[in-house]
Protein backbone atom coordinates (compact mmCIF):
# COMPACT_ATOMS: atom_id res chain seq x y z
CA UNK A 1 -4.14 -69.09 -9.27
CA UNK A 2 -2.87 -71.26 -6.83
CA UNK A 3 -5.44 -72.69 -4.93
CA UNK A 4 -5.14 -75.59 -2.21
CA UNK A 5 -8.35 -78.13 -2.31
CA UNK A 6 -10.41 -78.76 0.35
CA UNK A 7 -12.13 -82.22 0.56
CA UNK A 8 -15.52 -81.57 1.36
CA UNK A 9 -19.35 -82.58 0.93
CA UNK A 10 -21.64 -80.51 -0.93
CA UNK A 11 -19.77 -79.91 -3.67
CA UNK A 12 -21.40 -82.31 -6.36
CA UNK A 13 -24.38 -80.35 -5.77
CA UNK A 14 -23.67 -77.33 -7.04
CA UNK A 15 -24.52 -76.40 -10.33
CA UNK A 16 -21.72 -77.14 -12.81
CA UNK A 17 -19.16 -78.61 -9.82
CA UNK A 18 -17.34 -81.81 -10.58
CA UNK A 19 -18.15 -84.70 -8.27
CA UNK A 20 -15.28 -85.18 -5.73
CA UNK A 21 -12.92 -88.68 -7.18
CA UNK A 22 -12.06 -91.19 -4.77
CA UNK A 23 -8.84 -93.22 -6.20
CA UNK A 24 -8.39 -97.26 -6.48
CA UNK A 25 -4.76 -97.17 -6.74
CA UNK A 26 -4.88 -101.22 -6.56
CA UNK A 27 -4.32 -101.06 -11.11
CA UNK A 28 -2.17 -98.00 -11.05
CA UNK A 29 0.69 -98.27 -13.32
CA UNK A 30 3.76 -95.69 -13.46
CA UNK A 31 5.52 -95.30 -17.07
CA UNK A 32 7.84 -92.45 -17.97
CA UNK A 33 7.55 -90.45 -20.70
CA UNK A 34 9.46 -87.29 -22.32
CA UNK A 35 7.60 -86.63 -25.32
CA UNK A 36 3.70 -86.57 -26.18
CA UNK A 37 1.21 -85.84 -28.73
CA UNK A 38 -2.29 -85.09 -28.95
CA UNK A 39 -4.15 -86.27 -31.57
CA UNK A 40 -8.68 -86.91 -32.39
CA UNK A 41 -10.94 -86.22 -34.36
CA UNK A 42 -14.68 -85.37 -33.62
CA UNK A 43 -16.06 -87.72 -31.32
CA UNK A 44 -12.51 -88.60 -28.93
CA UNK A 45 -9.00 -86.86 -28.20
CA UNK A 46 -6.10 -89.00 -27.77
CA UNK A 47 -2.98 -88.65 -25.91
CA UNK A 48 0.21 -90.25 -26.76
CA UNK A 49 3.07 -90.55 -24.39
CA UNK A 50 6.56 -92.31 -25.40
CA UNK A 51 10.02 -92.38 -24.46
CA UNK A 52 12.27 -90.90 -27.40
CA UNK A 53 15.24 -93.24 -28.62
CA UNK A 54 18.49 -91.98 -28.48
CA UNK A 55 20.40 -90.95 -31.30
CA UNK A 56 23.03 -88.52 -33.21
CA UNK A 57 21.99 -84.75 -32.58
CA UNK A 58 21.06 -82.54 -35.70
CA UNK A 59 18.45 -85.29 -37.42
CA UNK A 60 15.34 -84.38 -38.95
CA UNK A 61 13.89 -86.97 -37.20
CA UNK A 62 13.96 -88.81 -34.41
CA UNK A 63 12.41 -92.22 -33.53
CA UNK A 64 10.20 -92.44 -29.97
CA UNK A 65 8.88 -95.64 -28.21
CA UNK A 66 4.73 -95.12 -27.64
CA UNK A 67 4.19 -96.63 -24.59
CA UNK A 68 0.53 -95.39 -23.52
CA UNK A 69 -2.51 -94.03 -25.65
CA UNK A 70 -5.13 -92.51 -23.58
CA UNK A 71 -8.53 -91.85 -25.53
CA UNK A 72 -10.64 -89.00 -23.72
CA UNK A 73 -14.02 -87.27 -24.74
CA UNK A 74 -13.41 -83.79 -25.69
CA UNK A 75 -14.88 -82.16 -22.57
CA UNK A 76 -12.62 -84.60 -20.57
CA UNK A 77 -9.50 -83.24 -22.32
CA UNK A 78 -10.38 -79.95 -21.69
CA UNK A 79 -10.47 -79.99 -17.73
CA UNK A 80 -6.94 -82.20 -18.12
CA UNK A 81 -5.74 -78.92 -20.22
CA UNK A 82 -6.97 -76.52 -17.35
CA UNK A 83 -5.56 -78.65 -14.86
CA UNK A 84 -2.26 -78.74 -16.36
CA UNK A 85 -2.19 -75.39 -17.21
CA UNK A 86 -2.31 -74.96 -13.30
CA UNK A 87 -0.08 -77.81 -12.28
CA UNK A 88 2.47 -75.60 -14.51
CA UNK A 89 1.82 -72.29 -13.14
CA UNK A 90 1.94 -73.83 -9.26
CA UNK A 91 5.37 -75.26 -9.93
CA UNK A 92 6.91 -72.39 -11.50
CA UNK A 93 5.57 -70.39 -9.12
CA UNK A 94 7.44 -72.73 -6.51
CA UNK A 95 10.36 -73.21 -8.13
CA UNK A 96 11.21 -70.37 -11.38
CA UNK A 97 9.93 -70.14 -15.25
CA UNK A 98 10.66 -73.46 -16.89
CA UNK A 99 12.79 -72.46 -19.98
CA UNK A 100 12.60 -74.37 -23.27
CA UNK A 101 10.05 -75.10 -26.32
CA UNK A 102 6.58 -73.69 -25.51
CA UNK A 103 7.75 -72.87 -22.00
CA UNK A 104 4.61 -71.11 -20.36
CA UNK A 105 4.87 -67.98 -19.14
CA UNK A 106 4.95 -67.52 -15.19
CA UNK A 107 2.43 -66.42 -12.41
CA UNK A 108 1.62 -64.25 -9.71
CA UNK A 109 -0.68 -65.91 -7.57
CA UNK A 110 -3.44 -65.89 -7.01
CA UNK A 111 -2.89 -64.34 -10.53
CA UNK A 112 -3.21 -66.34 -13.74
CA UNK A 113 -0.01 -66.90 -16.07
CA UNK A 114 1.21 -63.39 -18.07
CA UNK A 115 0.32 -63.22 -21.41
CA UNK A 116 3.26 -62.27 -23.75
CA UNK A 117 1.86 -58.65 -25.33
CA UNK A 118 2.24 -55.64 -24.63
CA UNK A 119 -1.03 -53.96 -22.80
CA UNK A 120 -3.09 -51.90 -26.10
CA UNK A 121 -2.26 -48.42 -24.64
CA UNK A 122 0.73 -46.65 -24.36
CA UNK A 123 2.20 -45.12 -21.05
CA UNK A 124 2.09 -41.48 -22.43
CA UNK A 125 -1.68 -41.62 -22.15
CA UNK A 126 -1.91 -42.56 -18.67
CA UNK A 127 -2.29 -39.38 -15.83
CA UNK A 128 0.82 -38.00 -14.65
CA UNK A 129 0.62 -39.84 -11.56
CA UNK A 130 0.17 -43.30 -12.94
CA UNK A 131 3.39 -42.89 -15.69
CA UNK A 132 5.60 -41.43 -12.32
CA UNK A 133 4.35 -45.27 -11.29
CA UNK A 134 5.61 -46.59 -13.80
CA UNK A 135 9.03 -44.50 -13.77
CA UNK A 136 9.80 -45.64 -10.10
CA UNK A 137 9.53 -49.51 -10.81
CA UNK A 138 11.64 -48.97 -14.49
CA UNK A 139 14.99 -49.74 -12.47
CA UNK A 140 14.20 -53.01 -11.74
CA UNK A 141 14.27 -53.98 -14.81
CA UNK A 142 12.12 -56.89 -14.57
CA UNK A 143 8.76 -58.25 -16.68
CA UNK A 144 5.55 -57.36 -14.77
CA UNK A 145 2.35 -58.29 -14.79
CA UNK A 146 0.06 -55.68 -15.67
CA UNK A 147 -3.70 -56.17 -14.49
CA UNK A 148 -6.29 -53.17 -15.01
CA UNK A 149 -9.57 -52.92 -13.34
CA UNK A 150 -12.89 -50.86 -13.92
CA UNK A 151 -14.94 -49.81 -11.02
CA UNK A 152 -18.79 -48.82 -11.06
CA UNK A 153 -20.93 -47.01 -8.77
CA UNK A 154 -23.85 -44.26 -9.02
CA UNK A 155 -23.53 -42.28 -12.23
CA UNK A 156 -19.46 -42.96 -11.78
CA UNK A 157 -17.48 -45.03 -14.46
CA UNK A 158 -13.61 -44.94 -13.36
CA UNK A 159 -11.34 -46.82 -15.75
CA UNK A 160 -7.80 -45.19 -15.23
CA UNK A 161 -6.84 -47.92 -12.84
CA UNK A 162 -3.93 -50.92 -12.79
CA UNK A 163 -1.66 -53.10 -10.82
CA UNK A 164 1.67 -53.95 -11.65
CA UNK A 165 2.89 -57.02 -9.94
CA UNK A 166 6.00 -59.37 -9.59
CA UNK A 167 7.36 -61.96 -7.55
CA UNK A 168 10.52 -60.88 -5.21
CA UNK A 169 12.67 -63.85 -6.49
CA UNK A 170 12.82 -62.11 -9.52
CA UNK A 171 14.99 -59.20 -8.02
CA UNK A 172 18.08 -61.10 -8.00
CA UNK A 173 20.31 -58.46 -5.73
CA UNK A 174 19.50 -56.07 -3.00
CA UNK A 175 15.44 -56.96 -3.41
CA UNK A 176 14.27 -55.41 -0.50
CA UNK A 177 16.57 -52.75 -0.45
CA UNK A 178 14.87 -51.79 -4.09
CA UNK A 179 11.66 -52.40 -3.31
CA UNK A 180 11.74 -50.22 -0.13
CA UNK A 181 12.93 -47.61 -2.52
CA UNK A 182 10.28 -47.32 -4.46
CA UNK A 183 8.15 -47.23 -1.51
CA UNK A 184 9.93 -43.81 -1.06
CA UNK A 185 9.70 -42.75 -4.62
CA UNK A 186 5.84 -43.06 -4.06
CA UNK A 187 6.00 -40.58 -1.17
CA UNK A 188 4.33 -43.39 0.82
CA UNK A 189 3.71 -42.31 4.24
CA UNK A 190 6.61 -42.89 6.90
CA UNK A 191 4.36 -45.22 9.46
CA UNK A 192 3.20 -47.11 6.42
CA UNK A 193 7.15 -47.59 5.21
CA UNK A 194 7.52 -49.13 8.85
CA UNK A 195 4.96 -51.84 8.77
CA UNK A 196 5.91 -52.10 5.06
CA UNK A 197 9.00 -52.55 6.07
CA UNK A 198 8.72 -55.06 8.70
CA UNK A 199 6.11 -57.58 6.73
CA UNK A 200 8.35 -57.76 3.42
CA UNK A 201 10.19 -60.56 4.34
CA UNK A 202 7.53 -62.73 5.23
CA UNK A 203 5.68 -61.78 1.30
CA UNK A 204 6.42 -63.59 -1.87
CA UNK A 205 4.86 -60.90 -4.17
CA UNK A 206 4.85 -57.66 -4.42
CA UNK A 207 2.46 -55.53 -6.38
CA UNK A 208 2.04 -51.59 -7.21
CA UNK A 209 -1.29 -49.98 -8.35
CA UNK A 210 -2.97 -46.40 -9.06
CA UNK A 211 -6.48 -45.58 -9.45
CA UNK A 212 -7.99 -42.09 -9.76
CA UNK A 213 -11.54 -40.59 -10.00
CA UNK A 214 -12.45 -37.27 -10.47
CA UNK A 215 -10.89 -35.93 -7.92
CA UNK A 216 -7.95 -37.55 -6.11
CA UNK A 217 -4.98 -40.19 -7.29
CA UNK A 218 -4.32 -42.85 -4.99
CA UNK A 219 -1.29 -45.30 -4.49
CA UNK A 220 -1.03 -48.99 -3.79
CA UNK A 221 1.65 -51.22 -2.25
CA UNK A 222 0.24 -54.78 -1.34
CA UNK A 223 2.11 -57.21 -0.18
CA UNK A 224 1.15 -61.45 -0.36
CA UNK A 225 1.89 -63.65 1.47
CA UNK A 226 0.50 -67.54 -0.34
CA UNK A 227 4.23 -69.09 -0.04
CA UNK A 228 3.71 -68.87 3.90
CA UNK A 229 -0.02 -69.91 3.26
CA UNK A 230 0.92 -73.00 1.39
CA UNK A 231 3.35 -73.68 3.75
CA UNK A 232 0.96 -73.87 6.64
CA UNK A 233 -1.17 -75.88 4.90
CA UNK A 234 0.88 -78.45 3.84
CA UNK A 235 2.20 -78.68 7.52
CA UNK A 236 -1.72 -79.43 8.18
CA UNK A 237 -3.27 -81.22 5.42
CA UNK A 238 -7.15 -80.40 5.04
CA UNK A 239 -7.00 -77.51 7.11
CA UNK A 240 -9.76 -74.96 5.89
CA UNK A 241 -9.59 -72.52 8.08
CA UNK A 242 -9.27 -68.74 6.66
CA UNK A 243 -5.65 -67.23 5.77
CA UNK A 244 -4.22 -63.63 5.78
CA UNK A 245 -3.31 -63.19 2.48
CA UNK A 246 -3.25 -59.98 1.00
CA UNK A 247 -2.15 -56.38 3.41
CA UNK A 248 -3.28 -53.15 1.24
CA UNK A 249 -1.00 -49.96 1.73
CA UNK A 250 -2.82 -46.95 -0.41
CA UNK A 251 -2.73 -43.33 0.52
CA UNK A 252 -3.57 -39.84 -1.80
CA UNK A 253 -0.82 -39.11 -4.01
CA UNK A 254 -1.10 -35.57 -3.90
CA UNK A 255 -1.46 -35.89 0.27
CA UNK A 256 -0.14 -38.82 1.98
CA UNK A 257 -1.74 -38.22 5.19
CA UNK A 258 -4.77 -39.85 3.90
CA UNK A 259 -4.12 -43.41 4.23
CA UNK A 260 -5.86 -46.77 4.99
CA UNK A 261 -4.61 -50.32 6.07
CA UNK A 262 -6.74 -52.77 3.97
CA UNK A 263 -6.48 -56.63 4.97
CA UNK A 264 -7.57 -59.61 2.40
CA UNK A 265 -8.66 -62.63 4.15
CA UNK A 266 -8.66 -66.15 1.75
CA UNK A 267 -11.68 -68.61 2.14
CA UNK A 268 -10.53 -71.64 0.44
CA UNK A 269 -12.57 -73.73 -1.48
CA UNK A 270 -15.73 -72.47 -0.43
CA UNK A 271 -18.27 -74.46 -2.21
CA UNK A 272 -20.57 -71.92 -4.77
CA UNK A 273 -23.61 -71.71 -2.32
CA UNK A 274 -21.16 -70.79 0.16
CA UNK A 275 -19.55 -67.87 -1.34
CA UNK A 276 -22.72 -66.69 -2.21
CA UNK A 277 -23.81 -66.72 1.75
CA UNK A 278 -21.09 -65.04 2.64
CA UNK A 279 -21.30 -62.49 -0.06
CA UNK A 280 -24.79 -62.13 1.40
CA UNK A 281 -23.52 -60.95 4.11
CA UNK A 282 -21.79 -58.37 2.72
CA UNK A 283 -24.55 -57.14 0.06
CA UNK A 284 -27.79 -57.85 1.75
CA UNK A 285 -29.99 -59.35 -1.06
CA UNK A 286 -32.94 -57.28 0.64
CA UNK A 287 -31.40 -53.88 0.60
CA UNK A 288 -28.43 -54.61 -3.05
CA UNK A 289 -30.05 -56.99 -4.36
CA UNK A 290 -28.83 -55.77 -8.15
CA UNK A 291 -25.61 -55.96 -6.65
CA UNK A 292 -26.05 -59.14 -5.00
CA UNK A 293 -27.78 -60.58 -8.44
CA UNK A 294 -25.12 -59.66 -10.65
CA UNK A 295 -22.41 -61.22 -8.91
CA UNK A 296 -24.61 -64.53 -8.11
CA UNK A 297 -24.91 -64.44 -11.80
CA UNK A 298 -20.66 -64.46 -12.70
CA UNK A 299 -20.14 -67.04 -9.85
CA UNK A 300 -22.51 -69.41 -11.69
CA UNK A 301 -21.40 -68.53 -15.06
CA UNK A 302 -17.64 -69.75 -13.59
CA UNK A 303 -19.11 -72.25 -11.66
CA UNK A 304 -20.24 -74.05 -15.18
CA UNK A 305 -16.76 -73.70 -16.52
CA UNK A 306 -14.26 -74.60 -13.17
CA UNK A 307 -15.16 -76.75 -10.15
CA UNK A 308 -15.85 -74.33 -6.77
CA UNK A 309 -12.53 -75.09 -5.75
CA UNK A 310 -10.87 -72.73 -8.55
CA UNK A 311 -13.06 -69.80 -7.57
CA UNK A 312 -11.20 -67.79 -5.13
CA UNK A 313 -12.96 -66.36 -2.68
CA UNK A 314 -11.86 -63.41 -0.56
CA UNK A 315 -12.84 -60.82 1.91
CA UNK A 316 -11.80 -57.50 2.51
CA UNK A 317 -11.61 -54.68 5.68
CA UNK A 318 -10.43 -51.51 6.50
CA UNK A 319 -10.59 -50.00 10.00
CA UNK A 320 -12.17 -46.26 10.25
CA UNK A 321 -14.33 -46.45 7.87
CA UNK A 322 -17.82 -48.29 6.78
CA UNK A 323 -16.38 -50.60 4.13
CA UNK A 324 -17.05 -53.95 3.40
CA UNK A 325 -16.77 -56.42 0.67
CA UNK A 326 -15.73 -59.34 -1.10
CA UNK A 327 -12.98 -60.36 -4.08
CA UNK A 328 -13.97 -63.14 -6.63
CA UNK A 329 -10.90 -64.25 -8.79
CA UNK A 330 -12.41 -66.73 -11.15
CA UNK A 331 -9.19 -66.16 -13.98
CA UNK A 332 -9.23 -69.85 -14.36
CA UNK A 333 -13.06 -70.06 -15.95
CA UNK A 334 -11.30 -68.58 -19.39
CA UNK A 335 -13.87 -66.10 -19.73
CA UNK A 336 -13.68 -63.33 -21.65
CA UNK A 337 -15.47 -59.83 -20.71
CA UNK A 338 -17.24 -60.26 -23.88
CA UNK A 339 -19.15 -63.53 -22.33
CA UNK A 340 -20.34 -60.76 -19.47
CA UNK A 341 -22.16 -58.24 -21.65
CA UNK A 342 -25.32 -58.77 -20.27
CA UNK A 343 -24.40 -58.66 -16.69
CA UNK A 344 -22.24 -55.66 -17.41
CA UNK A 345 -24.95 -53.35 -19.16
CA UNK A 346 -27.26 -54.48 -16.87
CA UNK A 347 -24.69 -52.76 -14.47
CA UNK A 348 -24.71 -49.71 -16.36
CA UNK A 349 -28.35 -49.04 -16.57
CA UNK A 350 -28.28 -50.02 -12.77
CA UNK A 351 -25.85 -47.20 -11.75
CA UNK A 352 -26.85 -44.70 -14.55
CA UNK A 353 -23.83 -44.98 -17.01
CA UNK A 354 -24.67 -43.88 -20.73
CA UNK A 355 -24.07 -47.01 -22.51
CA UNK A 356 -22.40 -44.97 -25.11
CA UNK A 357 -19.81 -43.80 -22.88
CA UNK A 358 -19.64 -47.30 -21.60
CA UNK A 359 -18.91 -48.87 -25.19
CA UNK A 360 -16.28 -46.36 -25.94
CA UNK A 361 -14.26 -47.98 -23.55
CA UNK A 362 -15.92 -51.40 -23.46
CA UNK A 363 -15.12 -52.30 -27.13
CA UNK A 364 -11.52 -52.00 -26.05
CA UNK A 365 -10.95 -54.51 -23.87
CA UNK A 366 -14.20 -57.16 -24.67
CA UNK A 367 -11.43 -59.92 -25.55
CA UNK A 368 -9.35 -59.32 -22.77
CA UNK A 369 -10.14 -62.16 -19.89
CA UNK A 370 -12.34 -61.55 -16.97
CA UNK A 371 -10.63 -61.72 -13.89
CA UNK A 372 -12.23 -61.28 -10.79
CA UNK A 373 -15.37 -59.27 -9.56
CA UNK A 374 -15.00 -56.84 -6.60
CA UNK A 375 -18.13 -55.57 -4.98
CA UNK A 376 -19.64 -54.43 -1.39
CA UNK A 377 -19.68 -51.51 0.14
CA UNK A 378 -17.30 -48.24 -0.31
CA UNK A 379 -15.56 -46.18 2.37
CA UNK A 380 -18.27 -43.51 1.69
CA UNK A 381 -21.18 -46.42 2.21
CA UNK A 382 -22.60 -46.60 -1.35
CA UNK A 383 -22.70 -49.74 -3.12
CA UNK A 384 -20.34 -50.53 -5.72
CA UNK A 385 -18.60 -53.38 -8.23
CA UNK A 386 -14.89 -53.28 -9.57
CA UNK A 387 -14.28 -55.64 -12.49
CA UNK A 388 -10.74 -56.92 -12.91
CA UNK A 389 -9.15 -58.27 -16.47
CA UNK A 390 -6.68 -58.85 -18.84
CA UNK A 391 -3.41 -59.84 -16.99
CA UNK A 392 -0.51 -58.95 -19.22
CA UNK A 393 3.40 -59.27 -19.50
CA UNK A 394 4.61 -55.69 -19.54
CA UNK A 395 8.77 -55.32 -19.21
CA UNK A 396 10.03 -52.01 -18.02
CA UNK A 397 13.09 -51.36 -19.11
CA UNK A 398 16.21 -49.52 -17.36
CA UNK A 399 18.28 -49.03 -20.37
């Protein structure tokens, strides 16, 4: 995820946040370094950065100059690790995949890195709709990442549901005139096309999704637009103010006159007890307060594993219709679903699912990692919550 910091005050009060670090740079010393090692034991993990030494290519060997050691507790080296891990997936995001020995694997924002696997189920099981997704993107012949979702409400459990996602630099020639295409593969409606059309240039990535119930198929074009966000606020350092980052294009798949416009609005680094006030105002705690409990309950189980500023908050609208609500993406707390069981059956016997039926698919994907909770209220005006997981590299070939 990329995520911009905020410098604020509050933040060392929330449960599990990390204090904000003020710098003495009057000690700081520079060294370079092209090779490391980690070493410990127990009690203390050490980090060893050198220079390597020169020498004829082909050795078994080679000789390296240590020229820092720097001894951390355990928990210490394990926020450097997550930190890194995001350093890594904000450059190549910036600048391309970094190629080479252990090269990590690259990022959609606000999306975590791909994982290298191919996603448990094959395409021939998905509904006819969904694999005709999947057909339309094969000629760009490109690696995706593949995200699924499940989505809860009243005595409903839908599960056939997934984004595909990629960044346009990775269409080398003619990207928008193939992305537009499979705009019109989709049967997406003409008006839609236009504003499609029109806001492409300004997006970095582009993702495709399909979700269906019981009984209608719906399509998904979203374009995002964080390159232009991070642009902005680097042009005005410690500017908090919201950002337009997400625009929604879905219509019926079967009948494309039934469309909506959804917009995704970033708060950045809302502290924890504000994204809970503003999800407040989505879910009333005095009318949903299940709802409301159950995702108070995720942010603070993320909240002990990242500081605030890793939570992304957003919020979402749609005009004609009553719905409202809110997108957590905490990717970066490492969770699995498996360390949400009790929140999710709670969930179930909330809304009336048969935890049988609910384990049948559950046991499936309890390794995969949580992504982020979407909750509020639907088009129709009942309350509902949409769990994301599980980003995964998926290549579709064209040959």
């Amino acid at each position: 995820m990329n995520n911009p910091t905020r410098k604020g005050r509050g933040a060392g009060a929330q449960q599990g946040a990390q204090p904000r670090i003020l710098w003495d740079e009057s000690r700081i010393v520079s060294v370079y370094a092209n090779v490391a090692h980690v070493t410990g034991n127990r009690e203390e993990i050490m980090l060893l950065f050198g220079e390597r030494q020169a020498g004829p290519a082909g050795q078994d060997e080679v000789r390296a100059h240590l020229k820092e050691r720097v001894v951390m507790s355990p928990l210490a080296a394990k926020r450097l690790a997550i930190m890194l891990q995001g350093g890594i997936r904000d450059y190549e995001s910036k600048y391309g995949l970094l190629e080479g020995e252990a090269a990590p694997t690259t990022q959609q924002s606000p999306m975590p890195a791909i994982r290298q696997k191919p996603p448990d189920h094959s395409i021939e099981k998905l509904p006819e709709k969904a694999k005709a997704l999947f057909q339309h993107i094969k000629n760009l012949d490109l690696e995706l990442g593949y995200e699924r979702s499940f989505k809860i409400f009243e005595k409903t459990l839908l599960t056939n549901r997934f984004l595909l996602g990629f960044s346009k630099k990775s269409i080398k020639r003619k990207t928008h005139e193939k992305i537009l295409d499979i705009c019109v593969r989709m049967d997406m409606p003409d008006t839609f096309q236009e504003d499609f059309s029109k806001r492409l240039s300004e997006a970095n990535y582009i993702h495709f999704g399909f979700e269906e119930d019981e009984n209608t198929s719906v399509y998904k074009a979203y374009l995002e637009f964080y390159e232009k966000i991070e642009k902005e606020i680097k042009g005005q350092p410690g500017k908090s103010d919201p950002f337009f980052l997400h625009l929604g294009f879905k219509w019926d798949a079967a009948d494309n006159s039934k469309r909506v416009l959804t917009r995704y609005t970033w708060y950045p680094s809302l502290t924890v007890e504000h994204i809970l006030q503003r999800t407040a105002k989505i879910l009333d705690p005095q009318e949903y307060e299940f709802p409301f409990g159950i995702t108070k309950g995720i942010v603070e189980i993320a909240a002990r594993k990242i500081p605030h500023q890793d939570i992304l908050y957003l919020e979402v609208t749609e005009e004609g219709n009553p719905r409202r609500s809110f997108d957590i993406n905490a990717y970066r707390a490492n969770l699995q679903l498996a360390d949400l069981y009790p929140l999710l059956s709670k969930i179930c016997q909330h809304y009336s699912i048969p935890l049988e039926g609910f384990h049948n698919f559950y046991d499936r994907v309890k390794t995969k990692a949580f992504g982020h909770l979407s909750g509020g209220i639907s088009r129709s005006g009942v309350d509902f919550l949409t769990v994301y997981y599980g980003v995964e590299g998926y290549t579709i070939s064209a040959h």
